[in-house]
PDB file of N, CA and C in Angstrom:
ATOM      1  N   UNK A   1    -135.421 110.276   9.703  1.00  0.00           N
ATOM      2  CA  UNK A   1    -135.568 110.816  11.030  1.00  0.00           C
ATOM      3  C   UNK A   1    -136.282 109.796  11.885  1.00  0.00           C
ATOM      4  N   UNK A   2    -135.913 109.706  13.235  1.00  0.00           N
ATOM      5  CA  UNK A   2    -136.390 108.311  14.085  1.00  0.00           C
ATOM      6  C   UNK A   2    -136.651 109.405  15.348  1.00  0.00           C
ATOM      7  N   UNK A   3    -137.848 109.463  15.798  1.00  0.00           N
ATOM      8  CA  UNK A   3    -138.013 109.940  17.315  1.00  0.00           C
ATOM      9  C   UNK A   3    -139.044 109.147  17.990  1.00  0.00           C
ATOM     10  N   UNK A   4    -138.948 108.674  18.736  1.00  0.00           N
ATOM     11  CA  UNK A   4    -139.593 108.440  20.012  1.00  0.00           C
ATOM     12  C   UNK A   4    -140.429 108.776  21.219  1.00  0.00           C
ATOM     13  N   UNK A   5    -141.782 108.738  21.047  1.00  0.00           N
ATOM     14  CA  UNK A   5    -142.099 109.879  22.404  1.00  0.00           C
ATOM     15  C   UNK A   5    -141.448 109.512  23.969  1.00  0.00           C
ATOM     16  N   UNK A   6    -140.699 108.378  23.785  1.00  0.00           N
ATOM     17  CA  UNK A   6    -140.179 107.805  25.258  1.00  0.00           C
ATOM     18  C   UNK A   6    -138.886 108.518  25.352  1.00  0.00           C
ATOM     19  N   UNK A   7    -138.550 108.859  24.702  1.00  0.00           N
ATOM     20  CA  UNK A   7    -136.721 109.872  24.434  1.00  0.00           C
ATOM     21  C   UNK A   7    -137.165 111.527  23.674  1.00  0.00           C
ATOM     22  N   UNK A   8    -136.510 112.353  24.155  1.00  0.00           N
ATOM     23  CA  UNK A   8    -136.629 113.697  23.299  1.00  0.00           C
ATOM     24  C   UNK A   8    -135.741 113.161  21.940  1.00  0.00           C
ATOM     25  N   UNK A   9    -135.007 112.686  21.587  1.00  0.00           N
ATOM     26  CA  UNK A   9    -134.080 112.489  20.677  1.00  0.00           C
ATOM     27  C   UNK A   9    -134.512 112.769  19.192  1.00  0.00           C
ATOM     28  N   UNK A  10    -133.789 113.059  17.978  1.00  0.00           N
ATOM     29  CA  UNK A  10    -133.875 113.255  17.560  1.00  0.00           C
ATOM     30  C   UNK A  10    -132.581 112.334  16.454  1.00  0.00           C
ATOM     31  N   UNK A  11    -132.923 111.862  15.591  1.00  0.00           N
ATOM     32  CA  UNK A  11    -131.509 110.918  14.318  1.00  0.00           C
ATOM     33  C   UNK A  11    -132.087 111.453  13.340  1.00  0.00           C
ATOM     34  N   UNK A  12    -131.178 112.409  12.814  1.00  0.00           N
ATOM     35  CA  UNK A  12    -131.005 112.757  11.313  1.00  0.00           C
ATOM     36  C   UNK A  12    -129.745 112.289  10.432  1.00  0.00           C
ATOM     37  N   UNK A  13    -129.706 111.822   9.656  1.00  0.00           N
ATOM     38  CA  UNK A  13    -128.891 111.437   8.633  1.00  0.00           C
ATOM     39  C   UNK A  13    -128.544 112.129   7.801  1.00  0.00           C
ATOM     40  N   UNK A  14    -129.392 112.982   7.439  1.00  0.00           N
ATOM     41  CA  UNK A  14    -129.036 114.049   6.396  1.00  0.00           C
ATOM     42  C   UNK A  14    -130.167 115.298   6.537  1.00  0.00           C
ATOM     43  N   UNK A  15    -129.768 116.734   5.438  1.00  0.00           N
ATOM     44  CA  UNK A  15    -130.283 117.856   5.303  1.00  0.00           C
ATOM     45  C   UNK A  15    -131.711 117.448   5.264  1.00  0.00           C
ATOM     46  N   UNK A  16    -132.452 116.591   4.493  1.00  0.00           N
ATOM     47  CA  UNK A  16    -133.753 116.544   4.861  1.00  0.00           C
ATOM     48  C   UNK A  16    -134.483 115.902   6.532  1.00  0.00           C
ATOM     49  N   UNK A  17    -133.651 115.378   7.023  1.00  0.00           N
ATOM     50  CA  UNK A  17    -134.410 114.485   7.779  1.00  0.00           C
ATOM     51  C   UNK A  17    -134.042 115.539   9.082  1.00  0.00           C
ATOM     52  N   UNK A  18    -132.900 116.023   9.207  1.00  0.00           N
ATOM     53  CA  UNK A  18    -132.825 117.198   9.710  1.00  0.00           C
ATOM     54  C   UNK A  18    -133.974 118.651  10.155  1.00  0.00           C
ATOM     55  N   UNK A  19    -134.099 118.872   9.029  1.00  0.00           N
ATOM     56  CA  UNK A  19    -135.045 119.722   8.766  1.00  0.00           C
ATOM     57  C   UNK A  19    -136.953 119.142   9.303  1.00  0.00           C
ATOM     58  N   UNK A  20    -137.158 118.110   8.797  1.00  0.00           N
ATOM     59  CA  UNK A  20    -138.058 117.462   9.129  1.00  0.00           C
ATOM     60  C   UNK A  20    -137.726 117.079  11.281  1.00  0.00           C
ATOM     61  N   UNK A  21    -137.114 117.201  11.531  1.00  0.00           N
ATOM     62  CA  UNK A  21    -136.858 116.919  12.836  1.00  0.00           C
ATOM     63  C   UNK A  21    -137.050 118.391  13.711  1.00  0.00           C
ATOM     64  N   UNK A  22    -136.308 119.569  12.801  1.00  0.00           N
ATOM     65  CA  UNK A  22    -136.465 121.028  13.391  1.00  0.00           C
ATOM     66  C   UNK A  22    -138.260 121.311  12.819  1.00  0.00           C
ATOM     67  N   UNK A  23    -138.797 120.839  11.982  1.00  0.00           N
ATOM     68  CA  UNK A  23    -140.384 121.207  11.557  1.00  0.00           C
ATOM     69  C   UNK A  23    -141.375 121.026  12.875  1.00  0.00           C
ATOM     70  N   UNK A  24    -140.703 119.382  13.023  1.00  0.00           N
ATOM     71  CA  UNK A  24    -141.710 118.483  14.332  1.00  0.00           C
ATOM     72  C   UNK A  24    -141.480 119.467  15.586  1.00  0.00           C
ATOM     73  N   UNK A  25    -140.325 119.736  15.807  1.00  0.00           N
ATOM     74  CA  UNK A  25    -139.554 120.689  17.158  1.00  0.00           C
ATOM     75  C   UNK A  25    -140.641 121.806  17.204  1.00  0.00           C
ATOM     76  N   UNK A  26    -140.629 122.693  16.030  1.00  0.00           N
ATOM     77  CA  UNK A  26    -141.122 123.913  16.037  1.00  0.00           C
ATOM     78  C   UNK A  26    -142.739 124.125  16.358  1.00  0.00           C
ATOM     79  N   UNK A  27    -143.268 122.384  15.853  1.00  0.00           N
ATOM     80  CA  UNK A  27    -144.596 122.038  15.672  1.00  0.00           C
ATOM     81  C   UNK A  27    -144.978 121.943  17.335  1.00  0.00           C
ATOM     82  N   UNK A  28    -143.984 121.408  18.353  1.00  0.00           N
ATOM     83  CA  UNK A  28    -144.251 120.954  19.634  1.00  0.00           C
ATOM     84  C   UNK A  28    -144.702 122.159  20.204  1.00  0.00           C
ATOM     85  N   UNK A  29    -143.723 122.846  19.687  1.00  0.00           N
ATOM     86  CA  UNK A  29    -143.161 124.219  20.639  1.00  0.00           C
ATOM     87  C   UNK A  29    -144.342 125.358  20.399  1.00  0.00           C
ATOM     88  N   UNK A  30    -145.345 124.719  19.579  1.00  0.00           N
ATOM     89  CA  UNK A  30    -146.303 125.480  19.492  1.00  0.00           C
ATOM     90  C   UNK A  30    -146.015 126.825  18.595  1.00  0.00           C
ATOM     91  N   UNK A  31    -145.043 127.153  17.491  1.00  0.00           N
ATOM     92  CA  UNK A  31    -144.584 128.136  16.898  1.00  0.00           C
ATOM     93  C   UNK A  31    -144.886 128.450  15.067  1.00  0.00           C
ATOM     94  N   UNK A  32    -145.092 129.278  14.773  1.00  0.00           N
ATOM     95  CA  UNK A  32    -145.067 129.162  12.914  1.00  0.00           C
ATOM     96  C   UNK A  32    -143.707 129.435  13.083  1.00  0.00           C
ATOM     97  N   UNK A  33    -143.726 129.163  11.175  1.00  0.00           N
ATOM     98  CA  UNK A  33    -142.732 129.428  11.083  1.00  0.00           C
ATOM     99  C   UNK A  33    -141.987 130.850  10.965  1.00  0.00           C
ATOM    100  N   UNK A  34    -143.005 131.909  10.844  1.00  0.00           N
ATOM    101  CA  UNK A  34    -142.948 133.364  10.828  1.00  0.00           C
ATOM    102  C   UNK A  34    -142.383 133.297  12.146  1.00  0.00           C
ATOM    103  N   UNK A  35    -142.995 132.825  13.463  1.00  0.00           N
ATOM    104  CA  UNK A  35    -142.971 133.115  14.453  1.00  0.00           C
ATOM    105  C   UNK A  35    -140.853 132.928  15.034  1.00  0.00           C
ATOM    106  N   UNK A  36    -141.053 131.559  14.294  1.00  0.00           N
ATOM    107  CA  UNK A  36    -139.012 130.974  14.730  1.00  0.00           C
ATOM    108  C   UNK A  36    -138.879 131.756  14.042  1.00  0.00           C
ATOM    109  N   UNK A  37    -138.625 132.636  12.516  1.00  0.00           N
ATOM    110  CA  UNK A  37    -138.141 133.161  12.069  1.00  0.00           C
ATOM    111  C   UNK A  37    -137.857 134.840  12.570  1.00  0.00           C
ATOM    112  N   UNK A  38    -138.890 135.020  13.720  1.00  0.00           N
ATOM    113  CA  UNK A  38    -138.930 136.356  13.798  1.00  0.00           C
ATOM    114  C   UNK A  38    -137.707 136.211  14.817  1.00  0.00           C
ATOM    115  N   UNK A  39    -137.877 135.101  15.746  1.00  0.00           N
ATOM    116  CA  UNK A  39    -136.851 134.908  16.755  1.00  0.00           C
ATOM    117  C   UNK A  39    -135.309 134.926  16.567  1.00  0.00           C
ATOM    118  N   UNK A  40    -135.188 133.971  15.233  1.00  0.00           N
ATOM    119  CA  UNK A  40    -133.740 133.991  14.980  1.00  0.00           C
ATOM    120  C   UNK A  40    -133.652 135.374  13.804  1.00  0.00           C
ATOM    121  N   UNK A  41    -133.790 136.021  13.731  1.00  0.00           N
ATOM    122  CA  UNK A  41    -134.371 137.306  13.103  1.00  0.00           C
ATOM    123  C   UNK A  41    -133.701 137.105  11.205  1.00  0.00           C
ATOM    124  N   UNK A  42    -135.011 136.397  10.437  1.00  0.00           N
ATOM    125  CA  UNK A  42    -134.252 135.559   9.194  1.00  0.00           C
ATOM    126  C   UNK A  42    -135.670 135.703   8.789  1.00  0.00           C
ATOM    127  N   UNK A  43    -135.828 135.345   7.455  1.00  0.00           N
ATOM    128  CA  UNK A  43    -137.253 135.589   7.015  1.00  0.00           C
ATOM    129  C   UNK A  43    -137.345 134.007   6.834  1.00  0.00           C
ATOM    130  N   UNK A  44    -138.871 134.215   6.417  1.00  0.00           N
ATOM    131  CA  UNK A  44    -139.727 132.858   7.034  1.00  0.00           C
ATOM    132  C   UNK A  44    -139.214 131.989   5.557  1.00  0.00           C
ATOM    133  N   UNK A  45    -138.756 132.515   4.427  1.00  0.00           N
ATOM    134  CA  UNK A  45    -138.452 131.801   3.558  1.00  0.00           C
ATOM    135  C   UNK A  45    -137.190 130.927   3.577  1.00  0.00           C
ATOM    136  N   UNK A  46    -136.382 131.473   4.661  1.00  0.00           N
ATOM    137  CA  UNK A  46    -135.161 130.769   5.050  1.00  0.00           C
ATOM    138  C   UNK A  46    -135.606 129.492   5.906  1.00  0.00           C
ATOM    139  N   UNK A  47    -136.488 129.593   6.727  1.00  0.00           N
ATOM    140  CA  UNK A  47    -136.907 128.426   7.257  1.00  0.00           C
ATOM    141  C   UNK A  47    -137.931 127.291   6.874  1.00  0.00           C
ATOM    142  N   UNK A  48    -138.854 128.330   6.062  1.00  0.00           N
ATOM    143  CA  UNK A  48    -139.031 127.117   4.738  1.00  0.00           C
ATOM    144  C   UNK A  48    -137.769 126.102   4.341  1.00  0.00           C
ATOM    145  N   UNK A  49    -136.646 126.927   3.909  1.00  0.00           N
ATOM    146  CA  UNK A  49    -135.862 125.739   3.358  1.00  0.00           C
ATOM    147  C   UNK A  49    -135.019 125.292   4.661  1.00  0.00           C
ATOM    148  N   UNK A  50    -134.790 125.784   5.501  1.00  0.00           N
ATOM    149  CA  UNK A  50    -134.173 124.684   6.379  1.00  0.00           C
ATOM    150  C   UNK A  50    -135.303 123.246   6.930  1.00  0.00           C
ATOM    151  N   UNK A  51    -136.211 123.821   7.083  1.00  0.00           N
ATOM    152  CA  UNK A  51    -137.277 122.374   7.187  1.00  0.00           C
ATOM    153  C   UNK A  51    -137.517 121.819   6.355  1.00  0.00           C
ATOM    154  N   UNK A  52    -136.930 122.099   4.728  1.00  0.00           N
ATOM    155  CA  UNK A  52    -137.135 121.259   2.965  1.00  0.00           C
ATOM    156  C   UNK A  52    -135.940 120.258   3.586  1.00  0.00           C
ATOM    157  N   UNK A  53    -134.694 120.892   4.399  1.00  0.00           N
ATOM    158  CA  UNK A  53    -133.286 120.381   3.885  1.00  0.00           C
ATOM    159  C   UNK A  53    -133.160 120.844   3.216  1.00  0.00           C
ATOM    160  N   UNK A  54    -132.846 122.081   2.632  1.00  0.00           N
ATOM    161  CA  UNK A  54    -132.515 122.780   1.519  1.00  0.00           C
ATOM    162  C   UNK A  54    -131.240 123.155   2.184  1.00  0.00           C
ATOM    163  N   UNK A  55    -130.423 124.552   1.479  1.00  0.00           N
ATOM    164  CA  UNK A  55    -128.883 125.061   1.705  1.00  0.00           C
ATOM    165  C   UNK A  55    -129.084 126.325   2.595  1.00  0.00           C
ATOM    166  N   UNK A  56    -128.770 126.205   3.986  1.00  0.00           N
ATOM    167  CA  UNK A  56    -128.936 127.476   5.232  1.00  0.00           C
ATOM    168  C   UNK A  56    -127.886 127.262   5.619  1.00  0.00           C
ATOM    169  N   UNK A  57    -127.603 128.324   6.354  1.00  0.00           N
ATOM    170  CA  UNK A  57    -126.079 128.462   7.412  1.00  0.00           C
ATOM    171  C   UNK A  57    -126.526 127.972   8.184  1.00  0.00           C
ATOM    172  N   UNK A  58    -125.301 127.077   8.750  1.00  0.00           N
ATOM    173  CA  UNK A  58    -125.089 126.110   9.761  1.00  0.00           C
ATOM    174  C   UNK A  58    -125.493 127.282  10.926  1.00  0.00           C
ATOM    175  N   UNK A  59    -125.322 128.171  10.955  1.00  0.00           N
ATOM    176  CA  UNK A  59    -125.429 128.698  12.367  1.00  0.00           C
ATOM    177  C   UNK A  59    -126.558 129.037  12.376  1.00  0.00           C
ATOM    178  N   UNK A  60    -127.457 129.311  10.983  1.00  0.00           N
ATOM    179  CA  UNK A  60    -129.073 129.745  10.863  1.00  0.00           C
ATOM    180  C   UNK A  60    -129.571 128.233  11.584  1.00  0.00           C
ATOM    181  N   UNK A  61    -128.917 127.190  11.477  1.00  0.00           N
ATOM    182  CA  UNK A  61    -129.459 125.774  11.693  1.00  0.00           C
ATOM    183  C   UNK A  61    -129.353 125.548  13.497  1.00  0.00           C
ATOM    184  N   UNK A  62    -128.203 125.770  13.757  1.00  0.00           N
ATOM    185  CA  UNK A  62    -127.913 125.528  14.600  1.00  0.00           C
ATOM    186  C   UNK A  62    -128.626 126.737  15.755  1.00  0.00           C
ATOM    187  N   UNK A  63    -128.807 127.921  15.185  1.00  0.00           N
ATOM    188  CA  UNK A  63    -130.146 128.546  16.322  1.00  0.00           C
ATOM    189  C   UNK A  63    -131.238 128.278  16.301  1.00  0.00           C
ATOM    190  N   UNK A  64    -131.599 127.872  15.265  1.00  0.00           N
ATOM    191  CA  UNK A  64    -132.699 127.233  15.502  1.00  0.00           C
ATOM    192  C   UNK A  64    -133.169 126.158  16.252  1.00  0.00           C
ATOM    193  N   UNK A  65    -132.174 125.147  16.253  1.00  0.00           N
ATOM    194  CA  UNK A  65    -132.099 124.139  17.416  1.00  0.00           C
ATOM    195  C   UNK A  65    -132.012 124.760  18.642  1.00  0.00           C
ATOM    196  N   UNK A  66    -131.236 125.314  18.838  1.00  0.00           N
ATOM    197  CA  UNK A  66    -131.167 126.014  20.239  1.00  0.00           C
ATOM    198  C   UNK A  66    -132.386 126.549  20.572  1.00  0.00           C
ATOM    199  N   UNK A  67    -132.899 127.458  19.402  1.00  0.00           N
ATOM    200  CA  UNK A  67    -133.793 128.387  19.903  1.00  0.00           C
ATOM    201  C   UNK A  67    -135.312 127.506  20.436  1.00  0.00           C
ATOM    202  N   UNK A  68    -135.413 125.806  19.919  1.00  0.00           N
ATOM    203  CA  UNK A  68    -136.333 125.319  19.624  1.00  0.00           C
ATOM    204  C   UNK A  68    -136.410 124.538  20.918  1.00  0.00           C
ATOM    205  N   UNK A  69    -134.981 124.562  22.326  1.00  0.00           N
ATOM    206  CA  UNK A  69    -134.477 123.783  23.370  1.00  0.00           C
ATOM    207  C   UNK A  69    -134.149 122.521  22.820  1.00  0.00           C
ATOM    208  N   UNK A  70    -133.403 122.164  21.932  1.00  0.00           N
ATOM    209  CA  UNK A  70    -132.766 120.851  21.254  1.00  0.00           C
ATOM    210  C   UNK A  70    -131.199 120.958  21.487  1.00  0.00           C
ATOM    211  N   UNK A  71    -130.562 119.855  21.647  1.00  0.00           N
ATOM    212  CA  UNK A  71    -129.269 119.901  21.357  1.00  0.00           C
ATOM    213  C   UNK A  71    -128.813 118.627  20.462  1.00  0.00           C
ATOM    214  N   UNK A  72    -127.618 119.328  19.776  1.00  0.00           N
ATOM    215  CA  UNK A  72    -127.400 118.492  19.081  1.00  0.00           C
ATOM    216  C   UNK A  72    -125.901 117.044  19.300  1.00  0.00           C
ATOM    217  N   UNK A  73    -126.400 116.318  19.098  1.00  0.00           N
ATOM    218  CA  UNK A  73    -124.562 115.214  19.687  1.00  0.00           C
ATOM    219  C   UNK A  73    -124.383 114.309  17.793  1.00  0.00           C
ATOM    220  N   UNK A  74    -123.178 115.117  17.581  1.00  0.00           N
ATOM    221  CA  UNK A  74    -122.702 114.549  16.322  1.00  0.00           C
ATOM    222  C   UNK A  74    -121.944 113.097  16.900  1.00  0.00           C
ATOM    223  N   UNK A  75    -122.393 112.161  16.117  1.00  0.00           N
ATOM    224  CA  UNK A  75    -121.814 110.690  16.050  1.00  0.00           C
ATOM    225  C   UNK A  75    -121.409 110.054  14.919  1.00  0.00           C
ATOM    226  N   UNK A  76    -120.153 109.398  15.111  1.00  0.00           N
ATOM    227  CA  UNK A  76    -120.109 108.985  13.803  1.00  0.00           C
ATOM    228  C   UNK A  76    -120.210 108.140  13.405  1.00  0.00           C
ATOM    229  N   UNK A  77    -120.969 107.467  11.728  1.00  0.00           N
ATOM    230  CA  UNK A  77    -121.760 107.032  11.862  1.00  0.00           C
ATOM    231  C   UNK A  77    -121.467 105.054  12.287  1.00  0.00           C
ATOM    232  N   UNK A  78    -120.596 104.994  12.728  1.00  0.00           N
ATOM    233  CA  UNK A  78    -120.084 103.474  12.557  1.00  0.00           C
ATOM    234  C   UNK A  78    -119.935 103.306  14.434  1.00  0.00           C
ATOM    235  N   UNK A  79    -120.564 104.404  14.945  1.00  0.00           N
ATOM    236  CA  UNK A  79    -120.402 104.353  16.453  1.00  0.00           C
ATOM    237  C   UNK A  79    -122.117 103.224  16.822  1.00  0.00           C
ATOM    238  N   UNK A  80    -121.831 102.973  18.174  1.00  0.00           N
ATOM    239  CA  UNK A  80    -123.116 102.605  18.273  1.00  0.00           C
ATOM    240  C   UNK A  80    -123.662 103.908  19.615  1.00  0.00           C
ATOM    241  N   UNK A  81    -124.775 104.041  19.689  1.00  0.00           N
ATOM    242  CA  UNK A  81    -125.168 104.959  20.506  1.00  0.00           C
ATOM    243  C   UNK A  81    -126.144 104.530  21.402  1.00  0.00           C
ATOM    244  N   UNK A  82    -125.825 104.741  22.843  1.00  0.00           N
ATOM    245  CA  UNK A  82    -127.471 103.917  23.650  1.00  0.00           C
ATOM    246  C   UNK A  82    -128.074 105.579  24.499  1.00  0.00           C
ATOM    247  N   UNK A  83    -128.990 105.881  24.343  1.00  0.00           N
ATOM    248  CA  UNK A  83    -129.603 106.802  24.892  1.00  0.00           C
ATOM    249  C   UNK A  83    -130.542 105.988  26.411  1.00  0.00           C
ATOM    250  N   UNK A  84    -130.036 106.693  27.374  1.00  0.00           N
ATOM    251  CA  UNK A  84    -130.885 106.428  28.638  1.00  0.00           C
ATOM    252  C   UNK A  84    -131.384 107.320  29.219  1.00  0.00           C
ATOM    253  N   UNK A  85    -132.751 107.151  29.822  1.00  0.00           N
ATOM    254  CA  UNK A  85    -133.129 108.545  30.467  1.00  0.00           C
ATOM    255  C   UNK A  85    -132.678 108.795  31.635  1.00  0.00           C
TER     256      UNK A  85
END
């Protein structure tokens, strides 16, 4: 995971670094994890493992991003990407 305080951005490569990227999110946002969990209405053990990188539904994943104001831009990986503010 690569973030920047000069960019919101977020590069995950995989289920862990992912997860570690939605942890930091949740950490900004001032939230436990009881608290995202009550939101996307999932128990807090599910979001334990989505912040391990463990195995969650993509859509448990993907509200959570949302719910956290993140979006996500899939690239692939042989692209180059320039982020500007």
């Amino acid at each position: 995971m690569e973030h920047s305080e000069a960019t919101p951005f977020y590069r995950a490569v995989d289920g862990a670094s992912l997860g570690r990227a939605i942890s930091e999110s949740r950490k900004e946002a001032g939230l436990t994890q009881q608290e995202l969990a009550d939101r996307l209405k999932v128990t807090r053990g599910t979001i334990v493992r989505l912040e391990r990188g463990e195995a969650v539904s993509l859509v448990v994943a993907m509200n959570a991003i949302r719910t956290l104001g993140r979006d996500v831009a899939l690239v692939p990986r042989f692209s180059k990407l320039q982020v500007r503010p």
